[in-house]
C-alpha atoms as a PDB file:
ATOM      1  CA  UNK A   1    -146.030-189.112  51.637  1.00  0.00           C
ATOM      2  CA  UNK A   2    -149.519-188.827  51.280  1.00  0.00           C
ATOM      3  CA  UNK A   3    -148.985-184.734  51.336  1.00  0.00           C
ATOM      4  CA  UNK A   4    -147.247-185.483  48.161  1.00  0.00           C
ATOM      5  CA  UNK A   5    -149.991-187.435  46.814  1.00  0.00           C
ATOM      6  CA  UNK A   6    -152.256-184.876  47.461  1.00  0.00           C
ATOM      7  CA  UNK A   7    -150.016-182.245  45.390  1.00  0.00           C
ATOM      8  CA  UNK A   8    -149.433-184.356  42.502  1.00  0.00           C
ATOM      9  CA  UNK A   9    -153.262-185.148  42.478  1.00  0.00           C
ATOM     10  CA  UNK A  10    -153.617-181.203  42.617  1.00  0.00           C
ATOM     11  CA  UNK A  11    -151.429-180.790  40.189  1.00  0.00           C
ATOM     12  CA  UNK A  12    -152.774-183.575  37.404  1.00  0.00           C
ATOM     13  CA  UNK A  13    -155.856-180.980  37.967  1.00  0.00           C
ATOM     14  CA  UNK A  14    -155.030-178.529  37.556  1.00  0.00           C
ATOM     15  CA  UNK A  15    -153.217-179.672  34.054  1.00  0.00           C
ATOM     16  CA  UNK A  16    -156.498-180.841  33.255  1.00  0.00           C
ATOM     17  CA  UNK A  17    -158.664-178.072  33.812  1.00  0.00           C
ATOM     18  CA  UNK A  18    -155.390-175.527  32.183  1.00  0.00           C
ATOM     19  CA  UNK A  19    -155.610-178.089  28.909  1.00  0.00           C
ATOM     20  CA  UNK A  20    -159.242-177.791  28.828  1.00  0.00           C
ATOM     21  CA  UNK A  21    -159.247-174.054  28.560  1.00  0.00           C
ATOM     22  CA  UNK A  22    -156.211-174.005  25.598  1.00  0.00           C
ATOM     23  CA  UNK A  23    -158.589-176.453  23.912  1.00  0.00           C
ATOM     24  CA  UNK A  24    -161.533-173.923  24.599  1.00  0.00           C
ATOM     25  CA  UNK A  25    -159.390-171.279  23.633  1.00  0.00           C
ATOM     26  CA  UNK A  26    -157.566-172.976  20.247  1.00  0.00           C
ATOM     27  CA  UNK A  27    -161.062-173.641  19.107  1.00  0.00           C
ATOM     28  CA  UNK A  28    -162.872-169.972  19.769  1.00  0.00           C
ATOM     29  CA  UNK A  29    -159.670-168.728  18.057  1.00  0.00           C
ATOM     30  CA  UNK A  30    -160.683-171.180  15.130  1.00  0.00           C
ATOM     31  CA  UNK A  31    -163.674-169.851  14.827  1.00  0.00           C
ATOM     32  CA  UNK A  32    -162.382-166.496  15.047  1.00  0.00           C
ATOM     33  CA  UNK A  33    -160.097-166.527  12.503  1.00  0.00           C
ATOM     34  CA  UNK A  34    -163.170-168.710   9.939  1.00  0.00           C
ATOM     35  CA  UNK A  35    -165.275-165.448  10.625  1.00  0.00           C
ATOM     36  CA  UNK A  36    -162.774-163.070   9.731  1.00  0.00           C
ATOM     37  CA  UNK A  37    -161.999-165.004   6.242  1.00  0.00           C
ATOM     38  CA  UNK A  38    -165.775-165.008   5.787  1.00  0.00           C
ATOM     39  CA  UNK A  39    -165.962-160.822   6.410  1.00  0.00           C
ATOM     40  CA  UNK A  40    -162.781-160.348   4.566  1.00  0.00           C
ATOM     41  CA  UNK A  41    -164.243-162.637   1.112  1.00  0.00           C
ATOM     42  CA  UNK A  42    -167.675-160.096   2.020  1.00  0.00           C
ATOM     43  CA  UNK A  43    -165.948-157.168   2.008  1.00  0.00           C
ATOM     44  CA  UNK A  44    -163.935-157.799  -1.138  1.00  0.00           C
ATOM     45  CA  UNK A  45    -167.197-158.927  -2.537  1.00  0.00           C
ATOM     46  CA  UNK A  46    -168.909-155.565  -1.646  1.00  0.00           C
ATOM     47  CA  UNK A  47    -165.542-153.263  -2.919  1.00  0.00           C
ATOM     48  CA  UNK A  48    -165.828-155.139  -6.106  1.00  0.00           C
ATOM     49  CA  UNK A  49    -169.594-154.208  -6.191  1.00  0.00           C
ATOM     50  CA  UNK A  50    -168.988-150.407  -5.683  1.00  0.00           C
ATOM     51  CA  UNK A  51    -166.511-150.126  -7.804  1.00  0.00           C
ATOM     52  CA  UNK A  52    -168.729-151.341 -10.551  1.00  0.00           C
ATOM     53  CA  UNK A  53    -171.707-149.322  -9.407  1.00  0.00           C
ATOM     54  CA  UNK A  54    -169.191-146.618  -9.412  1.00  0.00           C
ATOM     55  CA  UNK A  55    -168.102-147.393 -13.278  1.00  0.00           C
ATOM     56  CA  UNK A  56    -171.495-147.620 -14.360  1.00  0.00           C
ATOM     57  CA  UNK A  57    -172.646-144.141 -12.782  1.00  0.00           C
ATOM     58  CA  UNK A  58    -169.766-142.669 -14.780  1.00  0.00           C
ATOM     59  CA  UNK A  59    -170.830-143.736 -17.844  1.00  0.00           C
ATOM     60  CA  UNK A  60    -174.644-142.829 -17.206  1.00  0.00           C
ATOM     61  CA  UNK A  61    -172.836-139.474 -16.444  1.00  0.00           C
ATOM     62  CA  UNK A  62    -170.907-139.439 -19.675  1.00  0.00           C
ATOM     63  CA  UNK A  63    -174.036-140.544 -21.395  1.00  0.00           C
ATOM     64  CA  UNK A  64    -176.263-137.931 -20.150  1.00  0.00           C
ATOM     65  CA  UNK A  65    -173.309-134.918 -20.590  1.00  0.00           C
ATOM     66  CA  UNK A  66    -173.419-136.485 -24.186  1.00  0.00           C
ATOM     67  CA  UNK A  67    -176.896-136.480 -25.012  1.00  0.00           C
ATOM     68  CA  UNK A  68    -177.593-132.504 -23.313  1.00  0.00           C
END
């Protein structure tokens, strides 16, 4: 009986420490997944900035083809 004890007290540990780490886990993903929504809004703020850069070196092009 008190091998049995000893199992389930084993056990209830083990759940504990295996909760622990999905909780660890769940919240690193969390983060994870915050940081890749914060690149992803940077990087569509950065493709919105070349293509304007982009836009505006074409017309200085167009300009200066007009005015040589």
């Amino acid at each position: 009986m008190e091998d049995l004890m000893i199992q389930l007290e084993t056990a209830r540990q083990e759940r504990v420490k295996t909760l622990k780490e999905f909780m660890r886990l769940k919240n690193e993903l969390a983060l994870a997944q915050r940081r890749c929504d914060e690149l992803r809004s940077e990087n569509n703020g950065l493709k919105h900035a070349l293509l304007v850069s982009e836009t505006e070196l074409q017309a200085l092009h167009s300009y200066a083809a007009e005015v040589a």
